[in-house]
C-alpha atoms as a PDB file:
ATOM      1  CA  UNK A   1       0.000   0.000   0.000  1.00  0.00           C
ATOM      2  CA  UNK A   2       1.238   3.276  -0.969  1.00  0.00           C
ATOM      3  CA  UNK A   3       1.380   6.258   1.695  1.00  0.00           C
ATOM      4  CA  UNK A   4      -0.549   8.741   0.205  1.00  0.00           C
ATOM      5  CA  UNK A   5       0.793  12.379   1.072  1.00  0.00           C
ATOM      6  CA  UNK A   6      -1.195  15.400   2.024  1.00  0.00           C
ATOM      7  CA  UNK A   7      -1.840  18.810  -0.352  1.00  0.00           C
ATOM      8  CA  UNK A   8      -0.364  20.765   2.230  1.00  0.00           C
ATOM      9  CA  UNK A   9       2.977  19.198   2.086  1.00  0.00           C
ATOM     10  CA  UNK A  10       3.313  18.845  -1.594  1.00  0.00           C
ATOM     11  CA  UNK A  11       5.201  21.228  -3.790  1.00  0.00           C
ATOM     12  CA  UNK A  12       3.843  23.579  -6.641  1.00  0.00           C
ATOM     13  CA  UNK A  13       4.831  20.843  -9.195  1.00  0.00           C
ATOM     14  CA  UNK A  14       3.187  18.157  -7.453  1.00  0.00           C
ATOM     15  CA  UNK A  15       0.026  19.830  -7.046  1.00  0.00           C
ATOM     16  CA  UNK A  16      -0.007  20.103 -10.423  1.00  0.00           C
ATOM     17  CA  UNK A  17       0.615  17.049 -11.546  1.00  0.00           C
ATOM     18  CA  UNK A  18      -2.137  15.814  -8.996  1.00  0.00           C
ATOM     19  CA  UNK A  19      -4.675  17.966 -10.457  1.00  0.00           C
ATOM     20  CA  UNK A  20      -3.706  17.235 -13.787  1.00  0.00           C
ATOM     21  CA  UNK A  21      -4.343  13.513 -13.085  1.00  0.00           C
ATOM     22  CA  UNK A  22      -7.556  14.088 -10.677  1.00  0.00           C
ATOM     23  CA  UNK A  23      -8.985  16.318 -14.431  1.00  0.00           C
ATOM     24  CA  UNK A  24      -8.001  13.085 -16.308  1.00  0.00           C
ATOM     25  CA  UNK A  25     -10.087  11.090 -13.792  1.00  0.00           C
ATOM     26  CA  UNK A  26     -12.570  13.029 -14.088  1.00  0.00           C
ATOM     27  CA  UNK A  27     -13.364  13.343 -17.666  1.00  0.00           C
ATOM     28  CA  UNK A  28     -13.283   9.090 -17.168  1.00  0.00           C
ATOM     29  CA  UNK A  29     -15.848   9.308 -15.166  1.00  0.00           C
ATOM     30  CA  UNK A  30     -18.116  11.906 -16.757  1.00  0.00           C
ATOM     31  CA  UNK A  31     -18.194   9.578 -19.811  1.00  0.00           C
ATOM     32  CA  UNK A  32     -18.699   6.616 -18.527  1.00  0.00           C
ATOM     33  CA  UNK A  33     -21.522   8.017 -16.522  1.00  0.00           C
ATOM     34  CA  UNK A  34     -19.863   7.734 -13.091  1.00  0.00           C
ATOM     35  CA  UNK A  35     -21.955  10.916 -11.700  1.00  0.00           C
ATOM     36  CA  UNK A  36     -20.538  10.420  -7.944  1.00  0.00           C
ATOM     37  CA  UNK A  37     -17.257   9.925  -9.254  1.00  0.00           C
ATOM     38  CA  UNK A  38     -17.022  12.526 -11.477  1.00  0.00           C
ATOM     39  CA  UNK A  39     -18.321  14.642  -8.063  1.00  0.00           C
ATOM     40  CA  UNK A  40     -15.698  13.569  -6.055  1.00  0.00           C
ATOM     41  CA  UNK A  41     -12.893  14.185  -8.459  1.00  0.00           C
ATOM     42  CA  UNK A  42     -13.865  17.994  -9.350  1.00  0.00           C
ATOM     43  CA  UNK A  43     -13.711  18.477  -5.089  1.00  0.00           C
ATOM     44  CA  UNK A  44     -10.310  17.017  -4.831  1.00  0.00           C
ATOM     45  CA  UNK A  45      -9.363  19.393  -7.891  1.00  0.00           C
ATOM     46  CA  UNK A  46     -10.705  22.463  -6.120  1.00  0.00           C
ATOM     47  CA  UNK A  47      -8.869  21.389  -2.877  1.00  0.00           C
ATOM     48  CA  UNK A  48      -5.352  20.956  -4.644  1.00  0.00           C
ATOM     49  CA  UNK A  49      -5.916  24.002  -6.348  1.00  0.00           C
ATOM     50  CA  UNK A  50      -6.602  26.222  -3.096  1.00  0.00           C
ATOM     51  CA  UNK A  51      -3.087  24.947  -1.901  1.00  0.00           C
ATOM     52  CA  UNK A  52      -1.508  26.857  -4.942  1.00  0.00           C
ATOM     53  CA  UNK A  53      -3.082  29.952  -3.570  1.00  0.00           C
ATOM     54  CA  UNK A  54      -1.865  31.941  -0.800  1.00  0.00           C
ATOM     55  CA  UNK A  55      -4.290  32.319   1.821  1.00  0.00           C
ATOM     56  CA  UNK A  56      -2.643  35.999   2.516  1.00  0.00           C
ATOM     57  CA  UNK A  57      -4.660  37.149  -0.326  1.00  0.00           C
ATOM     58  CA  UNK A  58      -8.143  36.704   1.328  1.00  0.00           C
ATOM     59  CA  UNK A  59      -9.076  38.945   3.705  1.00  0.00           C
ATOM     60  CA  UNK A  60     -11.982  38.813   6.254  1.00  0.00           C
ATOM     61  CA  UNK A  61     -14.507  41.360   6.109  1.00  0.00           C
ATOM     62  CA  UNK A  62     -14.200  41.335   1.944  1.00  0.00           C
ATOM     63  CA  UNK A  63     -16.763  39.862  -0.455  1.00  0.00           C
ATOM     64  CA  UNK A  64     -15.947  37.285  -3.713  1.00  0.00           C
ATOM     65  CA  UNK A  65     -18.143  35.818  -6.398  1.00  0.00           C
ATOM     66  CA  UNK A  66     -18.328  32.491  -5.943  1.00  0.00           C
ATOM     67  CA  UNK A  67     -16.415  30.192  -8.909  1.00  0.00           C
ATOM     68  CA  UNK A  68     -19.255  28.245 -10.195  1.00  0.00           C
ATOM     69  CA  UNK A  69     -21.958  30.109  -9.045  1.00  0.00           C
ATOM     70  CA  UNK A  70     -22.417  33.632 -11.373  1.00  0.00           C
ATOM     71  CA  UNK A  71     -24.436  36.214  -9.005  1.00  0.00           C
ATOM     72  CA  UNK A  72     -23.345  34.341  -5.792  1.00  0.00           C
ATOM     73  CA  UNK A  73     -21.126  36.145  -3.734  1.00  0.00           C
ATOM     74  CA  UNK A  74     -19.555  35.294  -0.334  1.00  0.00           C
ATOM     75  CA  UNK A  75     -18.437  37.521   2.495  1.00  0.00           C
ATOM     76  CA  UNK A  76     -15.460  35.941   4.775  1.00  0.00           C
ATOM     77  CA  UNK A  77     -15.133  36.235   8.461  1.00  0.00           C
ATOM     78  CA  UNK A  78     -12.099  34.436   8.986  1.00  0.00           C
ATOM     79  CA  UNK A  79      -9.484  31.956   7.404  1.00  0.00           C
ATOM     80  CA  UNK A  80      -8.584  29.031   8.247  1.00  0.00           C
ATOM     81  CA  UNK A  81      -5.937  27.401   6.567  1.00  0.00           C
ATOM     82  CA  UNK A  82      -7.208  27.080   2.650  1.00  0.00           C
ATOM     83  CA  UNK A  83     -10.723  27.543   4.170  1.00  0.00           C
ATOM     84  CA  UNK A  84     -12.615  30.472   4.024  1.00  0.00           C
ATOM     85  CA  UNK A  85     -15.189  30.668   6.915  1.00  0.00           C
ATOM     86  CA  UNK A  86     -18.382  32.954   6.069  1.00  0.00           C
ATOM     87  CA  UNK A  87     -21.804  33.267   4.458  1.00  0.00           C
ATOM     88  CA  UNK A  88     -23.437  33.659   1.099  1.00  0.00           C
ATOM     89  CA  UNK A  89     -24.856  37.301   0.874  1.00  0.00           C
ATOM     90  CA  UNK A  90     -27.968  35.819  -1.251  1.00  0.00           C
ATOM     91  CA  UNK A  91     -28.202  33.027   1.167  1.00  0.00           C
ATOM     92  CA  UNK A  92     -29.751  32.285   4.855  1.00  0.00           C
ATOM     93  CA  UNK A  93     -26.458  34.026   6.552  1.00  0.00           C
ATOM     94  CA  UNK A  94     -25.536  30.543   7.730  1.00  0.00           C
ATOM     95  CA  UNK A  95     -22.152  30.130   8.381  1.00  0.00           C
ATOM     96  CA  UNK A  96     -19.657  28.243   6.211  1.00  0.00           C
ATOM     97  CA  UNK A  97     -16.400  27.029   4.953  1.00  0.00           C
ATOM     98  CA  UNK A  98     -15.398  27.185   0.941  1.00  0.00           C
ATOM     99  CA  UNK A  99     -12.185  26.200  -0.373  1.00  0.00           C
ATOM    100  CA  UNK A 100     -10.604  29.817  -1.630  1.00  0.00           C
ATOM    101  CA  UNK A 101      -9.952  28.175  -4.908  1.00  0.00           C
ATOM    102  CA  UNK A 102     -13.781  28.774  -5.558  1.00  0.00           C
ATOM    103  CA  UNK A 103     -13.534  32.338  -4.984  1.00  0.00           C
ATOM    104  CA  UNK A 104     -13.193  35.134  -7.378  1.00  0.00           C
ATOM    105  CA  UNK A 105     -12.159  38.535  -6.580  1.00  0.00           C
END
């Protein structure tokens, strides 16, 4: 069994080639119908992807359009991590956590 290593403690180039192979995945799926599949494989891509961002860059207190979602937009409280903690401004004001990889300045 192989020890499968964490997004936080791979490098730039492995992140890439992770994502590169989760898209290829994915696209399996999708045509061979696998709908759950195909789900889980787009999350893992949005989770490598927020570990190529710097969390630095998103600030609490400021509002994004939510990737995905066109007229959604999301006001963070706090980060944690790759985790933006917050609520939708269109939604019930329940709190939250989105990766910042789906968030658009």
């Amino acid at each position: 069994m192989t020890q499968v290593k964490r997004y936080s403690s791979m490098t730039q180039y492995e992140l890439q080639q992770e994502i590169s192979k989760l898209n290829e995945k994915a696209r399996k799926a999708e045509q061979m119908g696998m709908v759950n599949e195909f789900a889980v494989m787009e999350r893992k891509v949005v989770m490598a992807k927020s570990y190529l961002l710097n969390p630095d860059d998103y600030k609490a207190g400021e509002i994004y359009e939510i990737e995905g979602d066109p007229g959604s937009y999301f006001k963070i409280d706090y980060m944690n991590g790759v985790f933006a903690w917050g609520y939708r401004l269109n939604g019930d004001k329940a709190e939250e956590a989105l990766p910042i990889s789906l968030l658009k300045k």
